[in-house]
PDB file of N, CA and C in Angstrom:
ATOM      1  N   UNK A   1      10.597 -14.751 -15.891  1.00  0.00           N
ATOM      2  CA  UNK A   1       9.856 -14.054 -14.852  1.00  0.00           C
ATOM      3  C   UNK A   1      10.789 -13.558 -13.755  1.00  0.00           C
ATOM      4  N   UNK A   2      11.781 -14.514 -13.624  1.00  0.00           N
ATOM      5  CA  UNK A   2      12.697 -13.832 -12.405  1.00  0.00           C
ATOM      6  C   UNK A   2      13.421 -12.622 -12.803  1.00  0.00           C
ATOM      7  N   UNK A   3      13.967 -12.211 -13.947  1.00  0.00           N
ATOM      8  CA  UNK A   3      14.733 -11.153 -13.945  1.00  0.00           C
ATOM      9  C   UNK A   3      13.517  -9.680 -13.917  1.00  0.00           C
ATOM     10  N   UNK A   4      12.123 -10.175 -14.643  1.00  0.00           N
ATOM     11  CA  UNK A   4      11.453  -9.155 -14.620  1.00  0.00           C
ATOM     12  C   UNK A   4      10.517  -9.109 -12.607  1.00  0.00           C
ATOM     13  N   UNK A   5      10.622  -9.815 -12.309  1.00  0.00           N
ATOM     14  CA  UNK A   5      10.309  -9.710 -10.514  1.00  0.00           C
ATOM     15  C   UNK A   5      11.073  -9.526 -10.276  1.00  0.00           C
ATOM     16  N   UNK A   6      12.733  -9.473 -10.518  1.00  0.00           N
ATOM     17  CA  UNK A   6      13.617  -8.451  -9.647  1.00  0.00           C
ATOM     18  C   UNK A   6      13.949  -7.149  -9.926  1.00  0.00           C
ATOM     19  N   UNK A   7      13.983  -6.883 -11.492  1.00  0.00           N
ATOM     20  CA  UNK A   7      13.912  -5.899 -11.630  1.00  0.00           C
ATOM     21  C   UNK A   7      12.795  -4.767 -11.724  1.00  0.00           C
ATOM     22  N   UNK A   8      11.708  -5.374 -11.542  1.00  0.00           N
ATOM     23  CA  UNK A   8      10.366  -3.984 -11.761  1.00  0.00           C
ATOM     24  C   UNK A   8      10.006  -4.563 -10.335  1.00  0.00           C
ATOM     25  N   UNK A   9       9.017  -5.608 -10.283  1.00  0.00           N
ATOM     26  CA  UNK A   9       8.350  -5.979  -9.061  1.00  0.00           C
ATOM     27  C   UNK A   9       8.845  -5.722  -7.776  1.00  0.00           C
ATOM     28  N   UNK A  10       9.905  -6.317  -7.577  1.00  0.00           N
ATOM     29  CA  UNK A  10      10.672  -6.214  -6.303  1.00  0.00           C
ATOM     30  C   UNK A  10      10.906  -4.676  -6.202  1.00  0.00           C
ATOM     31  N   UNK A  11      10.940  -3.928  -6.943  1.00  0.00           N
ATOM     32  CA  UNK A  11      11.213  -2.279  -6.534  1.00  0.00           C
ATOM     33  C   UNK A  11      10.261  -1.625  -6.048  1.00  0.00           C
ATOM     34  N   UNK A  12       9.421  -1.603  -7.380  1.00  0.00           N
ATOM     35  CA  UNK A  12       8.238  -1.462  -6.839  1.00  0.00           C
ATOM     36  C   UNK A  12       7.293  -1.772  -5.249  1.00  0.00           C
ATOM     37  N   UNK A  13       7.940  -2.876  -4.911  1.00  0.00           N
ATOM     38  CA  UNK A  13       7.197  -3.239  -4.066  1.00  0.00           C
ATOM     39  C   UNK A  13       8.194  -2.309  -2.729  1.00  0.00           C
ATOM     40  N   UNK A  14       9.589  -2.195  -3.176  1.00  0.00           N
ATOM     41  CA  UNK A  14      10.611  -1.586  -2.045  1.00  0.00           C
ATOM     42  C   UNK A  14      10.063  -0.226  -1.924  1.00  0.00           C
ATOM     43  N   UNK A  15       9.553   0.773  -3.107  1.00  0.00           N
ATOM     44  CA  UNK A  15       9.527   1.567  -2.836  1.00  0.00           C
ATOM     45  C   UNK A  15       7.480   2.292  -2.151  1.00  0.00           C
ATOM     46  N   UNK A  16       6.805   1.143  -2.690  1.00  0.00           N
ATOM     47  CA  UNK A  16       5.672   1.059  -2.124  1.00  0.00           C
ATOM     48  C   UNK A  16       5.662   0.435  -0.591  1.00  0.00           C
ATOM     49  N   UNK A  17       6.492   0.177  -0.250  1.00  0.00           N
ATOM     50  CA  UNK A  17       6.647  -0.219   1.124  1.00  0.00           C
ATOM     51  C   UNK A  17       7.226   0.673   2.459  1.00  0.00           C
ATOM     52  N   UNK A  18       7.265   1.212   1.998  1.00  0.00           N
ATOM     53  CA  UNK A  18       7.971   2.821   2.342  1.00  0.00           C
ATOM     54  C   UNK A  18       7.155   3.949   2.755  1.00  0.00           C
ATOM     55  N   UNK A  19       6.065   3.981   2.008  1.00  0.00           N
ATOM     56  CA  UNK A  19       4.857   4.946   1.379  1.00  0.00           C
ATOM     57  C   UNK A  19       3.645   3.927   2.551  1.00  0.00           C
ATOM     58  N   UNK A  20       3.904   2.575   2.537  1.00  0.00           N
ATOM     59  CA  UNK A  20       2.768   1.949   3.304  1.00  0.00           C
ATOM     60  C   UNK A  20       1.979   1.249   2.141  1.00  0.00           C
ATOM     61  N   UNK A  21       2.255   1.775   0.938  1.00  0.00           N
ATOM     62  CA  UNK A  21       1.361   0.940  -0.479  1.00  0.00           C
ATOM     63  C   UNK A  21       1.230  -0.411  -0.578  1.00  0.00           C
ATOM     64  N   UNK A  22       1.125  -0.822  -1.406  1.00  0.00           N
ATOM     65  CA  UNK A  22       1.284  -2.449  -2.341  1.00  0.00           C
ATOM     66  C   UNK A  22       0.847  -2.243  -3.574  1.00  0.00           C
ATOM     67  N   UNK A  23       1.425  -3.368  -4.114  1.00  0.00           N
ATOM     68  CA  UNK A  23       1.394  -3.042  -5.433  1.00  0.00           C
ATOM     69  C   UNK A  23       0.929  -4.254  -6.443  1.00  0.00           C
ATOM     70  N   UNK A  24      -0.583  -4.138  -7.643  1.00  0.00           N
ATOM     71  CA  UNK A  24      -1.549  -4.970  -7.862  1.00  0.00           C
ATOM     72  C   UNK A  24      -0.569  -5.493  -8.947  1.00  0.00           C
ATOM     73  N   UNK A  25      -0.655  -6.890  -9.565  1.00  0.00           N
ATOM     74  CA  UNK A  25       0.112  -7.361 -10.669  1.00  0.00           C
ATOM     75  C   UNK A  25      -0.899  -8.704 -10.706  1.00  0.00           C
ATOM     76  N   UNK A  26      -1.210  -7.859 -12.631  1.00  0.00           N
ATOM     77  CA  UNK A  26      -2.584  -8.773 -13.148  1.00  0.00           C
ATOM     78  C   UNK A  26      -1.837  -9.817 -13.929  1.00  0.00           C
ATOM     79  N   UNK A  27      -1.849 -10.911 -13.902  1.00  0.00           N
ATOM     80  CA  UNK A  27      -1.310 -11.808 -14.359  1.00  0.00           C
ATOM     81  C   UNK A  27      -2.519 -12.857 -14.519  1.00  0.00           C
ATOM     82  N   UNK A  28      -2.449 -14.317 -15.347  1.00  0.00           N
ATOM     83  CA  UNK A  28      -2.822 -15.284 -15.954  1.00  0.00           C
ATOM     84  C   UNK A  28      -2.550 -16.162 -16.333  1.00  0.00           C
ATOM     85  N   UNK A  29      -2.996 -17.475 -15.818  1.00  0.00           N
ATOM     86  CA  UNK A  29      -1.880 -18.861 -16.507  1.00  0.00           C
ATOM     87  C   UNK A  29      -0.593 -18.916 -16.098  1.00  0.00           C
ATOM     88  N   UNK A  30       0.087 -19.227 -17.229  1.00  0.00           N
ATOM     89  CA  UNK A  30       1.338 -19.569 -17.113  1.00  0.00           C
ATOM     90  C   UNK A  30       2.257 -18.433 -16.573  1.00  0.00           C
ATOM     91  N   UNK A  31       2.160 -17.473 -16.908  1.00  0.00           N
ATOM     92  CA  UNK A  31       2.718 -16.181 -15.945  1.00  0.00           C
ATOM     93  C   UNK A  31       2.403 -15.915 -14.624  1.00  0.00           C
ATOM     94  N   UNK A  32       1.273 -16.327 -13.806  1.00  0.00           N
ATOM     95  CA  UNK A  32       1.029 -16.530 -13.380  1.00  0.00           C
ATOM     96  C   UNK A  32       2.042 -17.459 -11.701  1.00  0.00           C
ATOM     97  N   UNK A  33       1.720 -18.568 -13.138  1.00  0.00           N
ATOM     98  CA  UNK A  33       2.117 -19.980 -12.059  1.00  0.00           C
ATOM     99  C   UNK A  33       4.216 -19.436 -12.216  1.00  0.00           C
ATOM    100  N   UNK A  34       4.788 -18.619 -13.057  1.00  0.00           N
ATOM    101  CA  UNK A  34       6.096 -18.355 -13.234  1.00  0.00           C
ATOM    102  C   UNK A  34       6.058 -17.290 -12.145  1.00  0.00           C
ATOM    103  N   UNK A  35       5.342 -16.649 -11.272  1.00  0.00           N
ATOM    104  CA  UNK A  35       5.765 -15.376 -10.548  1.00  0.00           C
ATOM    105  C   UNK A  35       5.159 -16.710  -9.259  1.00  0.00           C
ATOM    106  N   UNK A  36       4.685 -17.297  -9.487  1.00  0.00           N
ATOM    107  CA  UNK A  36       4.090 -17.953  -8.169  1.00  0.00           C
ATOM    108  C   UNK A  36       5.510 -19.135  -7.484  1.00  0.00           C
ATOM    109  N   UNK A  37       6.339 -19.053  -8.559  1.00  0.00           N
ATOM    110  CA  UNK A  37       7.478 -20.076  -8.638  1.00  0.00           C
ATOM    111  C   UNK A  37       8.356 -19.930  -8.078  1.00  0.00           C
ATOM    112  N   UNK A  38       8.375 -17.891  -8.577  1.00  0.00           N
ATOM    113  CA  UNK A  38       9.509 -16.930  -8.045  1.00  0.00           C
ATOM    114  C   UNK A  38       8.913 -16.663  -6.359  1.00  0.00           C
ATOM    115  N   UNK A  39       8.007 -16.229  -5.718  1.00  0.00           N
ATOM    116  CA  UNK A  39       7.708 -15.795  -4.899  1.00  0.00           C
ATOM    117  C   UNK A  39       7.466 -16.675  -3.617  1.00  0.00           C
ATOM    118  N   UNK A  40       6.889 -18.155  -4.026  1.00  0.00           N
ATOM    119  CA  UNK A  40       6.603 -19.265  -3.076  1.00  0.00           C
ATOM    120  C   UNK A  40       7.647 -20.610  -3.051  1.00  0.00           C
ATOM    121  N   UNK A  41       8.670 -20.010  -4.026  1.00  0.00           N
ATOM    122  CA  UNK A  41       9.297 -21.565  -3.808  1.00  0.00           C
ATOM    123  C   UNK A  41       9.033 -22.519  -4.434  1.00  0.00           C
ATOM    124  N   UNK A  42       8.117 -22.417  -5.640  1.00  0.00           N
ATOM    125  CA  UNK A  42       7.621 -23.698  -6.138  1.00  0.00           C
ATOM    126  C   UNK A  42       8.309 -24.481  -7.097  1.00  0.00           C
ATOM    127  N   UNK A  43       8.552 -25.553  -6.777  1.00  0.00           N
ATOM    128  CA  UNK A  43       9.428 -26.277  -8.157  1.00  0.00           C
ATOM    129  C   UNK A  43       8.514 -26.623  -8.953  1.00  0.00           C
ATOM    130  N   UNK A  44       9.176 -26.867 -10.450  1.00  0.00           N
ATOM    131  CA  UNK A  44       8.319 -26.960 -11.501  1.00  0.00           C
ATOM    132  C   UNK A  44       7.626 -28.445 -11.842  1.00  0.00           C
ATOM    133  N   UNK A  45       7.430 -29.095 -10.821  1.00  0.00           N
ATOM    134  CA  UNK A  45       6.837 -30.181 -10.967  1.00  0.00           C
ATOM    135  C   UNK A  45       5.806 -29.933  -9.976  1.00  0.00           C
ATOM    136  N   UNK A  46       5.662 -29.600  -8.796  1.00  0.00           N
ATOM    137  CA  UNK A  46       4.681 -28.974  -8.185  1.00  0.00           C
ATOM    138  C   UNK A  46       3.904 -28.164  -9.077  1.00  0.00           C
ATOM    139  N   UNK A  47       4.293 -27.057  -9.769  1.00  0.00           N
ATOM    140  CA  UNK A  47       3.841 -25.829 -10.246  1.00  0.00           C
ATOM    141  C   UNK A  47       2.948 -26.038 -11.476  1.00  0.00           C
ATOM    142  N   UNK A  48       3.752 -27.335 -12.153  1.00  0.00           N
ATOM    143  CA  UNK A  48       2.775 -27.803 -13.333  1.00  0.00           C
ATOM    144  C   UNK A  48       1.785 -28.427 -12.895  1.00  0.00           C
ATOM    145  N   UNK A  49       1.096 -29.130 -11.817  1.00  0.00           N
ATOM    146  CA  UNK A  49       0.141 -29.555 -11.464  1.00  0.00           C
ATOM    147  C   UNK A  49      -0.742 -28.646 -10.824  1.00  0.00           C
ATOM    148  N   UNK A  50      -0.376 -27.639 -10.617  1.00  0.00           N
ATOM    149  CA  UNK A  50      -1.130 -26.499  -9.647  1.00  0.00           C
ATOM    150  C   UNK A  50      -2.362 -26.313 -11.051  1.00  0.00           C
ATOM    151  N   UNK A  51      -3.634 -25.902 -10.819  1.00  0.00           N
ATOM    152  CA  UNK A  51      -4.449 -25.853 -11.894  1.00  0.00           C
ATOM    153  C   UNK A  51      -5.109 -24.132 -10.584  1.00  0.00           C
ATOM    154  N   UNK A  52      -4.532 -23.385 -11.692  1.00  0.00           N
ATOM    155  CA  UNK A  52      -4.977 -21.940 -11.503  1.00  0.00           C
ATOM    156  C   UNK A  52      -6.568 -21.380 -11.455  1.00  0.00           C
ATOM    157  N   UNK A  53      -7.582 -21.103 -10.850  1.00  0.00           N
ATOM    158  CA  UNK A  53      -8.916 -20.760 -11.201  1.00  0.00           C
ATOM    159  C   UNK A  53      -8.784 -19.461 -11.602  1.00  0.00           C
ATOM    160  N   UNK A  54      -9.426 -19.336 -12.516  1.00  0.00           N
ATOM    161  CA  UNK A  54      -9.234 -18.443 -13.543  1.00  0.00           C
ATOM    162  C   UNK A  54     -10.648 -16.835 -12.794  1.00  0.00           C
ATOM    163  N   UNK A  55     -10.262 -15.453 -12.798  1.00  0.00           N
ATOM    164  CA  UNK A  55     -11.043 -15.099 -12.365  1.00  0.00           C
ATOM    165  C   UNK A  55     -11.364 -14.468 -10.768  1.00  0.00           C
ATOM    166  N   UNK A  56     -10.098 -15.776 -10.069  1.00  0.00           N
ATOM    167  CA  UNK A  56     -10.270 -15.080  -8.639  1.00  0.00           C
ATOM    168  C   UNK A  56      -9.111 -14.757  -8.321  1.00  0.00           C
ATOM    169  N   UNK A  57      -9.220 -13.323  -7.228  1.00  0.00           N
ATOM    170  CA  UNK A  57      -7.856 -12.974  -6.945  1.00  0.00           C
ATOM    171  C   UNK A  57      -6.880 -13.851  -5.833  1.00  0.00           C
ATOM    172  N   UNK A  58      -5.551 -13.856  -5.869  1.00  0.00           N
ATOM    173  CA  UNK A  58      -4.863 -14.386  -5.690  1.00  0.00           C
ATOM    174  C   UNK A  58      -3.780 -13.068  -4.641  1.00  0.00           C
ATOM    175  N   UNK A  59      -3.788 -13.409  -3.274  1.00  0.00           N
ATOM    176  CA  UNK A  59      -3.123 -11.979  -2.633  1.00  0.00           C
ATOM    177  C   UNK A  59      -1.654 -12.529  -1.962  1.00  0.00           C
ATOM    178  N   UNK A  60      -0.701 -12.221  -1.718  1.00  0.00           N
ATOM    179  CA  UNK A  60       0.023 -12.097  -1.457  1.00  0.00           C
ATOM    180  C   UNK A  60       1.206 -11.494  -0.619  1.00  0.00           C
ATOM    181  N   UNK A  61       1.100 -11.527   0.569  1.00  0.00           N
ATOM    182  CA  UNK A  61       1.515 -10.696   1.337  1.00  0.00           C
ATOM    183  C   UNK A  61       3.032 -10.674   2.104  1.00  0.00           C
ATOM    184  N   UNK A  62       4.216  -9.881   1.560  1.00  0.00           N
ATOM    185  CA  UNK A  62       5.482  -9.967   1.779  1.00  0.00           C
ATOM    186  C   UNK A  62       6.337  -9.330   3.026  1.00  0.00           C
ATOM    187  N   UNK A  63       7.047  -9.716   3.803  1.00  0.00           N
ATOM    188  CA  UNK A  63       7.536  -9.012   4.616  1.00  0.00           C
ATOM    189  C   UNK A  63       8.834  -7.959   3.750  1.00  0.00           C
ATOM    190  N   UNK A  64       9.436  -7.334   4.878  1.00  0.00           N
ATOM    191  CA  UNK A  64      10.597  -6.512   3.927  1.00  0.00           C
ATOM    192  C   UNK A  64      11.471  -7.263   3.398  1.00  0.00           C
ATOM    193  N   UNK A  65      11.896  -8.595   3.574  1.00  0.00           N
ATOM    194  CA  UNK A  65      12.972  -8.874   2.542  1.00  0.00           C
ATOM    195  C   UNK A  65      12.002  -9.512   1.676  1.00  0.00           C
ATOM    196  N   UNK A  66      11.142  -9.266   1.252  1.00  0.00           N
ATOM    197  CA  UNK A  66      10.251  -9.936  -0.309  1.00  0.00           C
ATOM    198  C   UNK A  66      10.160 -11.461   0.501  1.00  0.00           C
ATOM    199  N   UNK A  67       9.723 -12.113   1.256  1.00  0.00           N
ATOM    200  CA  UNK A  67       9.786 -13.404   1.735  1.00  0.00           C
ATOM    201  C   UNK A  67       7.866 -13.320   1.849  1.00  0.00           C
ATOM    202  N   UNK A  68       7.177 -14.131   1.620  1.00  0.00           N
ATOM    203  CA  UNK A  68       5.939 -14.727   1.656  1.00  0.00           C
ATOM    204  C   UNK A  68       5.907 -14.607   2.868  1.00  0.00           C
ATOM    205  N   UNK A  69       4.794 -14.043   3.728  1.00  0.00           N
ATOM    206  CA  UNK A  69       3.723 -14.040   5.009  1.00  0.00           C
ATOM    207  C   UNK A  69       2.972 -14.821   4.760  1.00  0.00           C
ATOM    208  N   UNK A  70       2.206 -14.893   3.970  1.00  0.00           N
ATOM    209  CA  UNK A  70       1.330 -15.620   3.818  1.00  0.00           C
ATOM    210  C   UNK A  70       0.408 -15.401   2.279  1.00  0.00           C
ATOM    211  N   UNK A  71      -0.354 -16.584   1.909  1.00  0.00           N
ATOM    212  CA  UNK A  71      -0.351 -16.148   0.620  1.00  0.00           C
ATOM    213  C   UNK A  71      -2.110 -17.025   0.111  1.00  0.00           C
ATOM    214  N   UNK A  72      -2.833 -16.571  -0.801  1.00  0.00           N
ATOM    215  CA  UNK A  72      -4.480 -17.680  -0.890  1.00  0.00           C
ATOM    216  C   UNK A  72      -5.017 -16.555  -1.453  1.00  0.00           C
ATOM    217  N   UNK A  73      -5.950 -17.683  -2.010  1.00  0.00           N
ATOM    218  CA  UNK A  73      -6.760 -16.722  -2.878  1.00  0.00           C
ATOM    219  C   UNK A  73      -8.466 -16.480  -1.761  1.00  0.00           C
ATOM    220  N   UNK A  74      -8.838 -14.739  -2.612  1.00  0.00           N
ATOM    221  CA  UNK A  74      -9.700 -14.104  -1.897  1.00  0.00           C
ATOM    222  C   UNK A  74     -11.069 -14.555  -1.671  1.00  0.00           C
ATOM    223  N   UNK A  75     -11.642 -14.728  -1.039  1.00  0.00           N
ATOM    224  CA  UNK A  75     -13.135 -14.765  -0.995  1.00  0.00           C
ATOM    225  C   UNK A  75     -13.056 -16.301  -0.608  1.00  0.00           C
ATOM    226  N   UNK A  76     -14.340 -16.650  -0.997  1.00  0.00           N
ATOM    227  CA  UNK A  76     -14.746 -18.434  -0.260  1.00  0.00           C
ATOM    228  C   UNK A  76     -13.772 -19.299  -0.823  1.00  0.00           C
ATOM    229  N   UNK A  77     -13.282 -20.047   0.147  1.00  0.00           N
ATOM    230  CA  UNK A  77     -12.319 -20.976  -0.398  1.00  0.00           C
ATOM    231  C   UNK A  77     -12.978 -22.408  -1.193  1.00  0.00           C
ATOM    232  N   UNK A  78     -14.266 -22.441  -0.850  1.00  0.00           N
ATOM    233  CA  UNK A  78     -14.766 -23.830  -1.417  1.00  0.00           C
ATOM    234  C   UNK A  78     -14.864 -23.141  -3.090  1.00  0.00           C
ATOM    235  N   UNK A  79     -15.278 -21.805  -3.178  1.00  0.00           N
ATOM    236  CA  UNK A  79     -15.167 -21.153  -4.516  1.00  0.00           C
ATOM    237  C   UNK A  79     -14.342 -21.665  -5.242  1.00  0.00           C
ATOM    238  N   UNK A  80     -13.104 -21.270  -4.689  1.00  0.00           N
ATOM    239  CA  UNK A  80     -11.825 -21.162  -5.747  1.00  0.00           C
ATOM    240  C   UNK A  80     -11.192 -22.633  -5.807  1.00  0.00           C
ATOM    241  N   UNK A  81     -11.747 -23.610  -5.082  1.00  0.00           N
ATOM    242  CA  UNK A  81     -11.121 -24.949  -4.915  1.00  0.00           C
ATOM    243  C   UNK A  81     -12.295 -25.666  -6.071  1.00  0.00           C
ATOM    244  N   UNK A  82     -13.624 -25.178  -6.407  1.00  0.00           N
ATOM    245  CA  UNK A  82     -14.795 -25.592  -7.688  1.00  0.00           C
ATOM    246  C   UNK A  82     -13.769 -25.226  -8.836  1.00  0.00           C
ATOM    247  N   UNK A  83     -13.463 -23.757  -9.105  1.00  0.00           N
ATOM    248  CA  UNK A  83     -12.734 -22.817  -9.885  1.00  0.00           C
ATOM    249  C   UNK A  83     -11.754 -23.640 -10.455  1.00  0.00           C
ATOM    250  N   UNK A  84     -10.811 -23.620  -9.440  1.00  0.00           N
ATOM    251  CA  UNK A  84      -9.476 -24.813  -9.758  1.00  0.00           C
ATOM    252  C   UNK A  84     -10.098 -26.115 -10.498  1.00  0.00           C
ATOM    253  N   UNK A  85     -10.698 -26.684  -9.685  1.00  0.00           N
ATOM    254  CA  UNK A  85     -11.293 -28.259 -10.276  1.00  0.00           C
ATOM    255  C   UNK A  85     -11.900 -28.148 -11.807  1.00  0.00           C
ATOM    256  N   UNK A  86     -12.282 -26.908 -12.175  1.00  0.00           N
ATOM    257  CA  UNK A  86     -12.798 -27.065 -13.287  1.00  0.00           C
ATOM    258  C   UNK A  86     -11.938 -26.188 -14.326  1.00  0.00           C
ATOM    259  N   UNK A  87     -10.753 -25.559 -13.875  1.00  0.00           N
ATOM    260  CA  UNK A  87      -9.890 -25.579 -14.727  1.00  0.00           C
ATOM    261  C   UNK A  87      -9.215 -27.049 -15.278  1.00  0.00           C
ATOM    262  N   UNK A  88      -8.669 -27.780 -14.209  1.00  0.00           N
ATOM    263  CA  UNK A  88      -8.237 -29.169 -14.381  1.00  0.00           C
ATOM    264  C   UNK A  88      -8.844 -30.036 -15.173  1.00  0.00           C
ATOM    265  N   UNK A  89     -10.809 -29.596 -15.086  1.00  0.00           N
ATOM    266  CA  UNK A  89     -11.269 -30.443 -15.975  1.00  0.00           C
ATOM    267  C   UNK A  89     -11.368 -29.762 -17.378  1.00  0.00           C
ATOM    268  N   UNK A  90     -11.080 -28.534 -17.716  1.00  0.00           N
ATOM    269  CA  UNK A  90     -10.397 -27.973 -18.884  1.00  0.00           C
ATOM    270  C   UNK A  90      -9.377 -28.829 -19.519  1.00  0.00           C
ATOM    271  N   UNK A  91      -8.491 -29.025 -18.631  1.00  0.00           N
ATOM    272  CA  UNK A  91      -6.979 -29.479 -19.206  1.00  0.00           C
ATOM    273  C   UNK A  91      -6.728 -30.822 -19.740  1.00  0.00           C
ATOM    274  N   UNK A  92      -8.011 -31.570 -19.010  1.00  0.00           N
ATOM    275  CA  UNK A  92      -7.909 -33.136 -19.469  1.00  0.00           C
ATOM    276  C   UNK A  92      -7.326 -33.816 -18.715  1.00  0.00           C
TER     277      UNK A  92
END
């Protein structure tokens, strides 16, 4: 995931930043939790416990050097915290 977030994502986002844009990246699961790794810092023992809710968006908001402002998923948070919980109870 890191070589493809530096080489497409991160441009993309340089040159949509310019323009005033942003730029949407549909991801799922494990790709997912690998761009969430690259972007927030997450080590992979954190990251494997993270249980993703499947369904809700996830926003992300970067200053100019690509560094996290701030970052959560959209809409009601008690939502996506059910969402999560019942991915986890997916997983066993």
């Amino acid at each position: 995931m890191t070589p493809y977030f530096t080489d497409v994502i991160a441009e993309d986002l340089r040159k949509e930043s310019v323009r005033g844009g942003g730029v949407l990246v549909v991801a799922h699961g494990n790709s997912l939790r690998a761009l969430r790794m690259v972007l927030e810092n997450i080590d992979e023992e954190e990251i494997a416990a993270l249980d993703i809710p499947t369904g809700i968006p996830y926003r992300v908001r970067l200053d100019q050097e690509l560094d996290v402002i701030d970052a959560g998923y959209l809409g009601d948070p008690a939502a996506a915290a059910a969402a999560a919980a019942a991915v986890a109870r997916q997983a066993g």
